[in-house]
C-alpha atoms as a PDB file:
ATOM      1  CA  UNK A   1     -57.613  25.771 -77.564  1.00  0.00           C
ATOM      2  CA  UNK A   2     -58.758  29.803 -77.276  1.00  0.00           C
ATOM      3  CA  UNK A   3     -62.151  28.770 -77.215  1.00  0.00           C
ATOM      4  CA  UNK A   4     -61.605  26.130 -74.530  1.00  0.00           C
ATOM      5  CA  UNK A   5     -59.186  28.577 -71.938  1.00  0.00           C
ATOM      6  CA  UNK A   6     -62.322  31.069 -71.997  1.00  0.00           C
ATOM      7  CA  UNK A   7     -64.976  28.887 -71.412  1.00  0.00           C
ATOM      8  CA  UNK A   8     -62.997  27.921 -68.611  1.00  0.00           C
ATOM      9  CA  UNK A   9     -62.149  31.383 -67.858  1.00  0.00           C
ATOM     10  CA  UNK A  10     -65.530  32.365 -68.173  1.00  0.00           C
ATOM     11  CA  UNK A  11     -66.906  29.229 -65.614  1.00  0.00           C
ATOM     12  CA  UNK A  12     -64.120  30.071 -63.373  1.00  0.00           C
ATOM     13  CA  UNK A  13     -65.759  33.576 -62.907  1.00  0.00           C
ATOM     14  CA  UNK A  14     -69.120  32.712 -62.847  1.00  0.00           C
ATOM     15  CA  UNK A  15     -68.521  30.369 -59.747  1.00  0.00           C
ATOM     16  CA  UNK A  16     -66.075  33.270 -58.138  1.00  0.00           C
ATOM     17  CA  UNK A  17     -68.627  34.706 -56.301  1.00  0.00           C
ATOM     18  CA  UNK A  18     -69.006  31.424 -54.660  1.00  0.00           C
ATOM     19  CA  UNK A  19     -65.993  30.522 -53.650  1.00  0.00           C
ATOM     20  CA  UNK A  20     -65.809  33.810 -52.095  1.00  0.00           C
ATOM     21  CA  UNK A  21     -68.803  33.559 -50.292  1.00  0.00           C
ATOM     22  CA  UNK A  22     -67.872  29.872 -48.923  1.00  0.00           C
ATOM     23  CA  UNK A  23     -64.294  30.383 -48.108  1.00  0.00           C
ATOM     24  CA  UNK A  24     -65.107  33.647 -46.031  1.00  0.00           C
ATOM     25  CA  UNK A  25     -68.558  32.951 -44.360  1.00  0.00           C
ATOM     26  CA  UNK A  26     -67.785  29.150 -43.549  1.00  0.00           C
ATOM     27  CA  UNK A  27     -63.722  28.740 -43.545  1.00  0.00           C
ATOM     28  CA  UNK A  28     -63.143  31.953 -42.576  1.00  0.00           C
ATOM     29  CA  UNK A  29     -65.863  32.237 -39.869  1.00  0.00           C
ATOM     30  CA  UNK A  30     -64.322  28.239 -38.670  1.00  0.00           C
ATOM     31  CA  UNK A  31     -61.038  29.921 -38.395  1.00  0.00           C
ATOM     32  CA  UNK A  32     -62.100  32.752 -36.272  1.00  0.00           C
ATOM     33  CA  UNK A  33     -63.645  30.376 -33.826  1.00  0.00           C
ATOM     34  CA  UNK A  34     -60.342  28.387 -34.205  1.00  0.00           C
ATOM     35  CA  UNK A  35     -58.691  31.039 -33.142  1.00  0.00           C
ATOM     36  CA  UNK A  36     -61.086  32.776 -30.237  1.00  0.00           C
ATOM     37  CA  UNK A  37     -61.190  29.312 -29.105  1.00  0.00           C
ATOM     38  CA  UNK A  38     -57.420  29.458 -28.181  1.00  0.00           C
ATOM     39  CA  UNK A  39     -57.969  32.871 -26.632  1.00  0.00           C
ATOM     40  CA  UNK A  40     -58.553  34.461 -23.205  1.00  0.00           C
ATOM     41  CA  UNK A  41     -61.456  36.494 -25.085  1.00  0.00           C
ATOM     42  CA  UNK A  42     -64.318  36.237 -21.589  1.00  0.00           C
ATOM     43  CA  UNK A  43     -66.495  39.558 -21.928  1.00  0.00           C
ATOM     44  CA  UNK A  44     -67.933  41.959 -24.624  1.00  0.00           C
ATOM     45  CA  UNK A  45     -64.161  43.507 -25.261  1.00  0.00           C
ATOM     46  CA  UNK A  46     -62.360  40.890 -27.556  1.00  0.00           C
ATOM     47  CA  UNK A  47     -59.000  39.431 -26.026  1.00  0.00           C
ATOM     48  CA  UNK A  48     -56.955  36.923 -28.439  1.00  0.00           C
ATOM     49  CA  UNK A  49     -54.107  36.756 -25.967  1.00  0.00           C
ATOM     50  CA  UNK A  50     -53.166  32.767 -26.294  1.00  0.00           C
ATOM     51  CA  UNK A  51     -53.516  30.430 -23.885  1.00  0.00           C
ATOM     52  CA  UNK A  52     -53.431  27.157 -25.068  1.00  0.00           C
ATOM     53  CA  UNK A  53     -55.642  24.469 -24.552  1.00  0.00           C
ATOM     54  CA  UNK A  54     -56.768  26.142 -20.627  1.00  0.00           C
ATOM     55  CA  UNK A  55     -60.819  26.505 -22.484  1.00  0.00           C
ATOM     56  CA  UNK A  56     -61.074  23.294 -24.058  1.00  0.00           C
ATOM     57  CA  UNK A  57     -59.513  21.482 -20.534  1.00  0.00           C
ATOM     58  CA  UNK A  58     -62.287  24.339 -18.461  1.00  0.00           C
ATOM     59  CA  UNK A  59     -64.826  23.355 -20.662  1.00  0.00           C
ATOM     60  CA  UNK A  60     -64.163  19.533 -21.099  1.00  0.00           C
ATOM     61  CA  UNK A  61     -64.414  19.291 -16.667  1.00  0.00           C
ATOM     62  CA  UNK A  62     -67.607  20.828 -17.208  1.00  0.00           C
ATOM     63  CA  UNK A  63     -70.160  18.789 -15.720  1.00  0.00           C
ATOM     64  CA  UNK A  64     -72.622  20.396 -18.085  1.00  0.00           C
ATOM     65  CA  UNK A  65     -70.581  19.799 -20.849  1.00  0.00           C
ATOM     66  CA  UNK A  66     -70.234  15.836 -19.840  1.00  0.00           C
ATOM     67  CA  UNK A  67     -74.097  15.526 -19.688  1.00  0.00           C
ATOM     68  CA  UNK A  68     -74.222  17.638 -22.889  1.00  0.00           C
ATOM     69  CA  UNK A  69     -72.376  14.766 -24.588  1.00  0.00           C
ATOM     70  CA  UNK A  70     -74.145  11.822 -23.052  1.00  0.00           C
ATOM     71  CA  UNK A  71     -77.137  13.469 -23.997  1.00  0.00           C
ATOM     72  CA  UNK A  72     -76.134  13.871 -27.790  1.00  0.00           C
ATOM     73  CA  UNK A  73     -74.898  10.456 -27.589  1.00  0.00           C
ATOM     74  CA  UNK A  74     -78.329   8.567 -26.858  1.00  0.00           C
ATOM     75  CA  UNK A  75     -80.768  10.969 -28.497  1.00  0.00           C
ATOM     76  CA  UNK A  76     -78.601  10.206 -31.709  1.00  0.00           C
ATOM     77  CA  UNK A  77     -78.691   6.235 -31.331  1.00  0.00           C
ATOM     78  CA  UNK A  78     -82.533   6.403 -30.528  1.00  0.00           C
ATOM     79  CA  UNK A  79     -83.267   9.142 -33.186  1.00  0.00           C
ATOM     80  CA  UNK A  80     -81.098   7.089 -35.746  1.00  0.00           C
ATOM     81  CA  UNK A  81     -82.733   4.179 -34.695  1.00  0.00           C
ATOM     82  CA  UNK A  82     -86.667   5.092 -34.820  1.00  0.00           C
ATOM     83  CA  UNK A  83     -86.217   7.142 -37.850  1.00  0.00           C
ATOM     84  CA  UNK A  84     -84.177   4.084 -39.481  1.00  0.00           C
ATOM     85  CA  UNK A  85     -86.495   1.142 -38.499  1.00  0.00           C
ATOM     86  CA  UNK A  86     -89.828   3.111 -38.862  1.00  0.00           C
ATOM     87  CA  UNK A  87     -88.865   4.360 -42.046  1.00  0.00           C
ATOM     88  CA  UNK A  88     -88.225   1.300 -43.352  1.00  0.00           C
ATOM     89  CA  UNK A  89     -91.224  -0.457 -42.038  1.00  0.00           C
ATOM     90  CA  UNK A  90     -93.637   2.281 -43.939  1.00  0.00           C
ATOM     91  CA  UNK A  91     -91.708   2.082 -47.017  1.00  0.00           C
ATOM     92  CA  UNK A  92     -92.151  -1.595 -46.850  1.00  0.00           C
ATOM     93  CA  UNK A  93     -95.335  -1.529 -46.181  1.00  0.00           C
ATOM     94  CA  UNK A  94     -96.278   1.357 -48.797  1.00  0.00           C
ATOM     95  CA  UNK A  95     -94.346  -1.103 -51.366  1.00  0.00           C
ATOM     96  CA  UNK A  96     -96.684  -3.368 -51.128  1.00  0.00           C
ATOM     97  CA  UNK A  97     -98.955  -0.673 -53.585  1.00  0.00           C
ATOM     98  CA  UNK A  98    -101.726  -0.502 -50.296  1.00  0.00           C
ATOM     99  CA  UNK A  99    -104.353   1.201 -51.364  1.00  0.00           C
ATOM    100  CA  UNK A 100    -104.804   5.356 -50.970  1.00  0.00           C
ATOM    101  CA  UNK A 101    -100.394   4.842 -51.211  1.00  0.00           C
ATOM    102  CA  UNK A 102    -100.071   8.475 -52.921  1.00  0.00           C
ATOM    103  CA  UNK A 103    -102.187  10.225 -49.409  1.00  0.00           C
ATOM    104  CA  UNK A 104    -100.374   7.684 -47.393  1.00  0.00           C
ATOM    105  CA  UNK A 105     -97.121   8.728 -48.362  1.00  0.00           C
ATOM    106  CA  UNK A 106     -98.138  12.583 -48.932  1.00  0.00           C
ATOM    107  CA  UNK A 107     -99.295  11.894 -44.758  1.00  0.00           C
ATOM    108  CA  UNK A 108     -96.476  10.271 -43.922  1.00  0.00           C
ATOM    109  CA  UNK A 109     -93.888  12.886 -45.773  1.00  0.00           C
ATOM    110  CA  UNK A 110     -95.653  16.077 -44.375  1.00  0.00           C
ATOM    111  CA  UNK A 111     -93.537  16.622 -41.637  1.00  0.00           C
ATOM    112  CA  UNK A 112     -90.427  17.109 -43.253  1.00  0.00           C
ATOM    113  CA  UNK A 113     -92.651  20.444 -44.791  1.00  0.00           C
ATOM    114  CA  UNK A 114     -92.840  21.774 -40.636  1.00  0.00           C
ATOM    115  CA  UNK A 115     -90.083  23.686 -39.010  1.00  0.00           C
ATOM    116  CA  UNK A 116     -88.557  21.931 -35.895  1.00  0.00           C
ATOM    117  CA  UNK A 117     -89.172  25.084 -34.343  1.00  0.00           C
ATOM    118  CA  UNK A 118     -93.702  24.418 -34.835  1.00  0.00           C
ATOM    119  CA  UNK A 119     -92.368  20.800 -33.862  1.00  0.00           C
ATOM    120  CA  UNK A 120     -90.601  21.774 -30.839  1.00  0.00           C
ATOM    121  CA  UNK A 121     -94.263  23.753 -29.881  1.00  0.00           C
ATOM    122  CA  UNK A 122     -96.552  21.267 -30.975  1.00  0.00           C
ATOM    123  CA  UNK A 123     -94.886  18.355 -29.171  1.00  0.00           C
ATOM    124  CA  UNK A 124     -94.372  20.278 -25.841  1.00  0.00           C
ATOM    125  CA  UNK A 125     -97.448  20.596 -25.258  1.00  0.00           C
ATOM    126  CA  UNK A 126     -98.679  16.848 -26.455  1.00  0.00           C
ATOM    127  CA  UNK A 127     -96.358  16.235 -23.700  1.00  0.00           C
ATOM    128  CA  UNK A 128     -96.921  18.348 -21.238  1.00  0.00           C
ATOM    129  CA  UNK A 129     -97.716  16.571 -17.713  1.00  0.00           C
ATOM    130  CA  UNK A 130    -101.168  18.158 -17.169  1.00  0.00           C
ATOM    131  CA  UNK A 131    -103.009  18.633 -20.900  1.00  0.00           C
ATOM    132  CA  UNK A 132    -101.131  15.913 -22.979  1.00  0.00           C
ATOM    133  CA  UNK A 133    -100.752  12.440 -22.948  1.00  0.00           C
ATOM    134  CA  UNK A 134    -101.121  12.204 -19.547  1.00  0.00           C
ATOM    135  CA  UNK A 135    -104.740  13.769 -19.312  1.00  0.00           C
ATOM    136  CA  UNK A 136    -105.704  11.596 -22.750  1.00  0.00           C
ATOM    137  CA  UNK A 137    -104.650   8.898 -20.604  1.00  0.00           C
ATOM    138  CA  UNK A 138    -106.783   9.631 -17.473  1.00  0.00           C
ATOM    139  CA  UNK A 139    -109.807  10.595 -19.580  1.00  0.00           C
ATOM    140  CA  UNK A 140    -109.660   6.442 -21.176  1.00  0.00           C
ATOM    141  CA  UNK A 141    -109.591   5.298 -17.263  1.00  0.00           C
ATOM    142  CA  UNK A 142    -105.670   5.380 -16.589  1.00  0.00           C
ATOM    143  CA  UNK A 143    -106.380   7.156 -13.583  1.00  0.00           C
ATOM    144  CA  UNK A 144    -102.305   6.371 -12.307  1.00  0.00           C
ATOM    145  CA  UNK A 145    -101.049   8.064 -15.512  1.00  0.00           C
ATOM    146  CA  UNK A 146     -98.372  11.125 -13.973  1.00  0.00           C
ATOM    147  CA  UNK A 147     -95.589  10.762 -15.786  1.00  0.00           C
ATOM    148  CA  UNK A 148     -93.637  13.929 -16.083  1.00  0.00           C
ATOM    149  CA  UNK A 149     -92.240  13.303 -19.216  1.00  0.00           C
ATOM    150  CA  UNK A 150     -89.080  16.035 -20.224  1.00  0.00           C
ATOM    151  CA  UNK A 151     -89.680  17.514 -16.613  1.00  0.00           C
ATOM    152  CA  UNK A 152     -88.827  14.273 -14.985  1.00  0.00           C
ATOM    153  CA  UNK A 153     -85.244  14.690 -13.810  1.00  0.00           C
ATOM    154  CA  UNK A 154     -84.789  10.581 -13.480  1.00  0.00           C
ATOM    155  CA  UNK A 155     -81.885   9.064 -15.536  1.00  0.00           C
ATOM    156  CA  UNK A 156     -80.856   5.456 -15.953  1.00  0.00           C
ATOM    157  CA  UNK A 157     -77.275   4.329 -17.074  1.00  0.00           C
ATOM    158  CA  UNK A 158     -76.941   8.274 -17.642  1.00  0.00           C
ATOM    159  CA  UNK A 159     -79.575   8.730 -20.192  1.00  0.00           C
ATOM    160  CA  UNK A 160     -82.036  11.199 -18.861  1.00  0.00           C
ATOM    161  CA  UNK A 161     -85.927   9.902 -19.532  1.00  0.00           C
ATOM    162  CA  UNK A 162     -86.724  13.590 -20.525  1.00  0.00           C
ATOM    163  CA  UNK A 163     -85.247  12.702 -23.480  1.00  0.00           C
ATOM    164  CA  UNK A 164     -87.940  10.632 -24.446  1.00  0.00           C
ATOM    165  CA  UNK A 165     -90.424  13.105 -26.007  1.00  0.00           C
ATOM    166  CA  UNK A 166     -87.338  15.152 -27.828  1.00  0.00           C
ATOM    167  CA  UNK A 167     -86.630  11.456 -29.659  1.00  0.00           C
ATOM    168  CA  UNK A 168     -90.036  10.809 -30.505  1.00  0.00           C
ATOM    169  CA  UNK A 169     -90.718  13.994 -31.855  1.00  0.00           C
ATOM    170  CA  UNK A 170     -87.345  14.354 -33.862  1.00  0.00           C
ATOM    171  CA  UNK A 171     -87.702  10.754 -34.952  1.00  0.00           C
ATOM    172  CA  UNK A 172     -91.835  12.134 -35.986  1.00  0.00           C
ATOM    173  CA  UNK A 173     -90.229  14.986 -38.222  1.00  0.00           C
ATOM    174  CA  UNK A 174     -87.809  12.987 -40.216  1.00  0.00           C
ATOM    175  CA  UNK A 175     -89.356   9.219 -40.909  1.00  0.00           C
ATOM    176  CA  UNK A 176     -90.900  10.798 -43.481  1.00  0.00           C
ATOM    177  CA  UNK A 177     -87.152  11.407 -44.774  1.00  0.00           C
ATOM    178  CA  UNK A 178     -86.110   7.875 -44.463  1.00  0.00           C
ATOM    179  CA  UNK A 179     -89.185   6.771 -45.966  1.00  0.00           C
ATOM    180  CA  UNK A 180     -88.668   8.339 -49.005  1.00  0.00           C
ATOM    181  CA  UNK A 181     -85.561   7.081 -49.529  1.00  0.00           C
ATOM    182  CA  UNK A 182     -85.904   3.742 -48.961  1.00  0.00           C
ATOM    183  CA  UNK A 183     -89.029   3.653 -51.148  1.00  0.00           C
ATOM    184  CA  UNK A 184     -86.903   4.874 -53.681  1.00  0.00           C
ATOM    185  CA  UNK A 185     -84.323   2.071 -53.005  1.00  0.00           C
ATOM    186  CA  UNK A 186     -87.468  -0.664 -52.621  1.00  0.00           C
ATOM    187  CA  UNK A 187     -88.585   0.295 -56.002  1.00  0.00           C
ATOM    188  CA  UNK A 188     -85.061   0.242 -57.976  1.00  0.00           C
ATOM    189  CA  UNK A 189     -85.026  -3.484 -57.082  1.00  0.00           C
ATOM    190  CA  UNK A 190     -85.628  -5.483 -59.838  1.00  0.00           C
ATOM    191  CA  UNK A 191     -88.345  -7.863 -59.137  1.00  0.00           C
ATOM    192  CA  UNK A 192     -86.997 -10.613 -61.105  1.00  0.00           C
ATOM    193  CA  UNK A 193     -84.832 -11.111 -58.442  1.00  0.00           C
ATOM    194  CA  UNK A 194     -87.469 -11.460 -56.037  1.00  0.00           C
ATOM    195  CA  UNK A 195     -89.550 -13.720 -58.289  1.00  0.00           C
ATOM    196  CA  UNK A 196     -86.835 -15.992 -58.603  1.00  0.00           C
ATOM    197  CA  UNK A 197     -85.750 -16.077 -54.937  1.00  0.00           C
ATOM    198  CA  UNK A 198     -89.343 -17.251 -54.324  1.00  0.00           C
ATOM    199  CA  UNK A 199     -89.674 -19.736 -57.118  1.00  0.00           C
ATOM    200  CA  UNK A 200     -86.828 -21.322 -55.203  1.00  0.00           C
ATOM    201  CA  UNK A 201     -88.570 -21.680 -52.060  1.00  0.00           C
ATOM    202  CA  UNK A 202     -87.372 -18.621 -50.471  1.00  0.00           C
ATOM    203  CA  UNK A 203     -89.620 -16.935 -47.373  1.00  0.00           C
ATOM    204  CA  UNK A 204     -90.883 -13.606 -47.311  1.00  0.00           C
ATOM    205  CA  UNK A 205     -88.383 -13.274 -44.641  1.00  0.00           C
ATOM    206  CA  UNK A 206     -85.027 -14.785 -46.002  1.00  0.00           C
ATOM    207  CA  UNK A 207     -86.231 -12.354 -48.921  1.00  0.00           C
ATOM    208  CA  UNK A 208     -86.315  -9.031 -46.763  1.00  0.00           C
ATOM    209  CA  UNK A 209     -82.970 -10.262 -44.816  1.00  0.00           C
ATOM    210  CA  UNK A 210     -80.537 -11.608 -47.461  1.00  0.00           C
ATOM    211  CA  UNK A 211     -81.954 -10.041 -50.601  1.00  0.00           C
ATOM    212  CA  UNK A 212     -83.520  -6.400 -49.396  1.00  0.00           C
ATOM    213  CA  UNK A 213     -81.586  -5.406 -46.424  1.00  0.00           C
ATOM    214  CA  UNK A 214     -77.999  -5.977 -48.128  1.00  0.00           C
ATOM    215  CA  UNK A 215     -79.467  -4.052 -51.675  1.00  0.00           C
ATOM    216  CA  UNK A 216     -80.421  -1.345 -49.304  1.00  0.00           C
ATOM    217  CA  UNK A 217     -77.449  -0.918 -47.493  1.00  0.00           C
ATOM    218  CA  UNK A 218     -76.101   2.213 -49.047  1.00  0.00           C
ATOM    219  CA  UNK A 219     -79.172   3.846 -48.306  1.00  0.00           C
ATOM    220  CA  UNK A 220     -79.188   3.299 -44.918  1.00  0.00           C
ATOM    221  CA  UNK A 221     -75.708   4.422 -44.701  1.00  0.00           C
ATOM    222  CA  UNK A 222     -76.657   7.563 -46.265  1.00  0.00           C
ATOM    223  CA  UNK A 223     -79.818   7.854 -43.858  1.00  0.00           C
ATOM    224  CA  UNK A 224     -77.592   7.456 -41.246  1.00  0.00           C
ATOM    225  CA  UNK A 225     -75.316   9.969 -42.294  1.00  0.00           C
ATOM    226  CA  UNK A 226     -77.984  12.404 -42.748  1.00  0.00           C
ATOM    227  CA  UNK A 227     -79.658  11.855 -39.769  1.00  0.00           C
ATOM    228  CA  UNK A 228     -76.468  11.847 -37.743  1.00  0.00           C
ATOM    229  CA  UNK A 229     -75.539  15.315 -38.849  1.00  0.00           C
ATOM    230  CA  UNK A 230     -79.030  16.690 -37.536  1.00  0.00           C
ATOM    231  CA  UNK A 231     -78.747  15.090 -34.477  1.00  0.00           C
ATOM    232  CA  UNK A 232     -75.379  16.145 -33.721  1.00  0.00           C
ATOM    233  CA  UNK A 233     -76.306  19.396 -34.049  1.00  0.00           C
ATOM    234  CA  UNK A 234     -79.796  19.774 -33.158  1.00  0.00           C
ATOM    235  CA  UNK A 235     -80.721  22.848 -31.269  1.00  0.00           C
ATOM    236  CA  UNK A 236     -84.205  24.419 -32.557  1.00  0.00           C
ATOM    237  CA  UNK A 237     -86.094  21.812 -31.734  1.00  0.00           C
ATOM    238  CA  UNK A 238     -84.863  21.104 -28.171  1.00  0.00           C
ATOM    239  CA  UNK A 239     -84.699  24.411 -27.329  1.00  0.00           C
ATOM    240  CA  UNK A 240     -88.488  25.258 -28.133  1.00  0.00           C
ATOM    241  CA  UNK A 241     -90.257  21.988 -27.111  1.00  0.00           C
ATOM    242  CA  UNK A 242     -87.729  21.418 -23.705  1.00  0.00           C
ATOM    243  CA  UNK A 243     -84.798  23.677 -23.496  1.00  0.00           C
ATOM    244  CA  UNK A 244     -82.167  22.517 -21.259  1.00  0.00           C
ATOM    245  CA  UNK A 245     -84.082  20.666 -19.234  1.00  0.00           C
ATOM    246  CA  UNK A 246     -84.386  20.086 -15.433  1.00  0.00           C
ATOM    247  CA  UNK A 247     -80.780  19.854 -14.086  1.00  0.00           C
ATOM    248  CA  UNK A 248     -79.303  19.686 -18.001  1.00  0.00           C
ATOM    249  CA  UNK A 249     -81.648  16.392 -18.675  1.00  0.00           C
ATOM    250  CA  UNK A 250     -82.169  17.682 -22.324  1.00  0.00           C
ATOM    251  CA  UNK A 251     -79.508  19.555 -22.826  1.00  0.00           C
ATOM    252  CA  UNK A 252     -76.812  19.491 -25.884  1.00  0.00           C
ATOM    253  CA  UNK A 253     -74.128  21.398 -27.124  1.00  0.00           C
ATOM    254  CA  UNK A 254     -75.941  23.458 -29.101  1.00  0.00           C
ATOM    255  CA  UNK A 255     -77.953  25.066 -26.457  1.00  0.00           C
ATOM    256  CA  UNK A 256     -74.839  24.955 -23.853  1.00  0.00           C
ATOM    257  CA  UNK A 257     -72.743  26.912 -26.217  1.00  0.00           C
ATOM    258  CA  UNK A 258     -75.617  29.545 -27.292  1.00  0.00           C
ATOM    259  CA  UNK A 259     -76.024  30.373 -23.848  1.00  0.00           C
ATOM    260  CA  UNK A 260     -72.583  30.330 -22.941  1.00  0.00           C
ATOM    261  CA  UNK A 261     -71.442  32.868 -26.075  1.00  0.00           C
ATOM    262  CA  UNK A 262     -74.701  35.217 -26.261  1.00  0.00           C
ATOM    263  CA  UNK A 263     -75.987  35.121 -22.943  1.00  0.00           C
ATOM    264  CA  UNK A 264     -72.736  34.526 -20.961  1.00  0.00           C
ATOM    265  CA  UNK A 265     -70.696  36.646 -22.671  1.00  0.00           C
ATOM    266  CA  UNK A 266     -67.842  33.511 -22.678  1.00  0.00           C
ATOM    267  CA  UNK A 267     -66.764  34.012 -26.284  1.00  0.00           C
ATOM    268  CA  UNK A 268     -63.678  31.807 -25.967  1.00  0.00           C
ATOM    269  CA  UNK A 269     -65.519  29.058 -23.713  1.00  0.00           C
ATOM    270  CA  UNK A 270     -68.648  29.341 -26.858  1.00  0.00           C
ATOM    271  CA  UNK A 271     -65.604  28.284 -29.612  1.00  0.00           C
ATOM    272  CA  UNK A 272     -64.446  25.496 -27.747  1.00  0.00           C
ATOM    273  CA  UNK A 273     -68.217  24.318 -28.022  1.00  0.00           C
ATOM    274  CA  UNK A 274     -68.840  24.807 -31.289  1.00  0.00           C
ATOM    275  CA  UNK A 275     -65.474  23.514 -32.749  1.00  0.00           C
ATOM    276  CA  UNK A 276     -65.927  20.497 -30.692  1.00  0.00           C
ATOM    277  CA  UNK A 277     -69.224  19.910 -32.648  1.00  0.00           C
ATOM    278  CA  UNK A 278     -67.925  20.789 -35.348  1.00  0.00           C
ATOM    279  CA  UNK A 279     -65.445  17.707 -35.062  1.00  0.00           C
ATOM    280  CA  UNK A 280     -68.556  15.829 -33.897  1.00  0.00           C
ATOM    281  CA  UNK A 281     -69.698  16.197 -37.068  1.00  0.00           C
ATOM    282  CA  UNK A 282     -66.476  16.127 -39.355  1.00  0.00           C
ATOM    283  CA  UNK A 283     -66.097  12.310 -37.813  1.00  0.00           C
ATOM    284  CA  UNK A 284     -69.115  11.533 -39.147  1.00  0.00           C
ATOM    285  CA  UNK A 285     -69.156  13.826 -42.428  1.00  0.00           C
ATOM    286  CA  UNK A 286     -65.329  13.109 -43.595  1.00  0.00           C
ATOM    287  CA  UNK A 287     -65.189   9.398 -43.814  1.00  0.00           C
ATOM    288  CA  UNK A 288     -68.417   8.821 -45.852  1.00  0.00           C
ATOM    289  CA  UNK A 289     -67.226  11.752 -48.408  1.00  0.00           C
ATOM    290  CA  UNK A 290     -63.805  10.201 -48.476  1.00  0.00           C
ATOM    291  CA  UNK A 291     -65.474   6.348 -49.306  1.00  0.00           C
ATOM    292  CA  UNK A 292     -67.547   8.250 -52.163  1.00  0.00           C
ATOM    293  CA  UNK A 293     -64.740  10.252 -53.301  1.00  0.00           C
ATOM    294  CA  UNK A 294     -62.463   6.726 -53.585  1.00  0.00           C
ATOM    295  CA  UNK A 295     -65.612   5.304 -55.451  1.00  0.00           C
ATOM    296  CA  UNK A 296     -66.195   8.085 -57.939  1.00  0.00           C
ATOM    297  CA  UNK A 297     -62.528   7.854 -58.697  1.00  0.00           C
ATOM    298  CA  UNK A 298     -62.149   4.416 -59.093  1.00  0.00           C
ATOM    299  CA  UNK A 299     -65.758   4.644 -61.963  1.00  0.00           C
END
């Protein structure tokens, strides 16, 4: 019983410095912002004088702040839906042992290895109006080819069409990801299963949609889990390969509240932002740890 109170002792100090660590630079930090958020603090000179929820109503009539959050919510159904479907199909299609799968999936996996800042750079200029696509395009006899890409200010049911590149490249960087993992999930299938389903009769494709897809479904919801945290939160990438975009057509919070707190000087106005996406992400973050939580319990 001695024995068993210091070992626990003992564990108990070893992760100490941990705790500490997470409960002041994450919980503490998240209650600071809390708590500038609820504050007249606008300048270099902190000011935690309360006043209510006057920031979060200032910045919620934002018109920036609107497009900010239509913008977050179509790149993340586009990204989520790219990286999802594309990663699928190349996992599918690397299950079928192609030949030359290890450098196909080494290929296809390298650009999780590149920062989204070398992503951002790269992909600006494949996209720039006058030496990217555009120019390939004119050069193969596509002489009407001027689209302007993330400078063109058009938008259609408010999503801006400059927010085409940012989803192509972001959905570029992490297929790879979703590859993997559904590879992963392809290959833990037992093919006896599949044998049998066609013995019966079954198609290829009654196989991939009532046998595959439902085995793979807690993969996908951890893909989409994944992938919805990045996107919510995105700002690296955006910022290098677009920035904010003509009139705020790639903008997100991210980028809104960086230049609002560091370049604006509008510390309180900068913690409404960032708690905001910080909810953003809890909605997605909280219920899928709760439903693994309930699971783990219940084993």
């Amino acid at each position: 019983m001695i024995k068993s109170r210091g070992d626990l002792l003992r564990a108990f100090f070893v992760v100490l410095p941990s705790i500490a660590a997470v409960g002041i630079f994450i919980y503490g930090f998240i209650g600071w912002s809390l708590r500038a958020s609820f504050s007249a603090w606008d300048g270099i000179i902190p000011d935690f004088t309360f006043v209510g929820f006057k920031n979060y109503l200032e910045v919620f009539s934002n018109v920036r702040f609107q497009k900010d959050l239509w913008n977050t919510l179509y790149f993340t159904f586009f990204f989520l839906l790219l990286s999802i479907c594309w990663g699928l199909l190349l996992a599918w299609l690397l299950d079928r042992k192609v030949k030359g799968e290890a450098l196909l999936r080494n290929i296809f996996l390298f650009p999780m290895s590149i920062s989204f800042v070398v992503t951002g750079v790269v992909w600006r200029w494949i996209f720039n109006p006058t030496v990217g696509v555009n120019a390939l395009l004119k050069l193969l006899g596509f002489s009407g080819a001027n689209w302007g890409w993330y400078t063109d200010p058009t938008s259609v049911l408010k999503f801006h069409l400059a927010l085409i590149p940012v989803i192509l490249a972001a959905s570029w960087q992490l297929t790879g990801y979703t590859m993997a993992m559904f590879l992963a999930g392809l290959r833990g299938i037992p093919e006896d299963l599949i044998d049998h389903a066609r013995i019966d009769g079954a198609s290829e494709l009654y196989i991939f949609r009532r046998i595959i897809l439902p085995l793979l479904k807690p993969i996908t919801l951890s893909a989409m889990i994944v992938l919805g945290h990045f996107s919510l939160k995105i700002f690296d990438l955006i910022y290098t390969m677009t920035g904010k975009g003509p009139a705020f057509a790639t903008d997100v919070p991210a980028i809104f509240m960086f230049e609002t707190t560091f370049r604006g000087n509008h510390y309180a106005e900068g913690a409404v932002i960032s708690i905001v996406m910080l909810l953003l992400v809890a909605v997605v973050i909280v219920p899928y740890l709760y439903s693994t939580f309930r699971k783990e319990i219940k084993r």
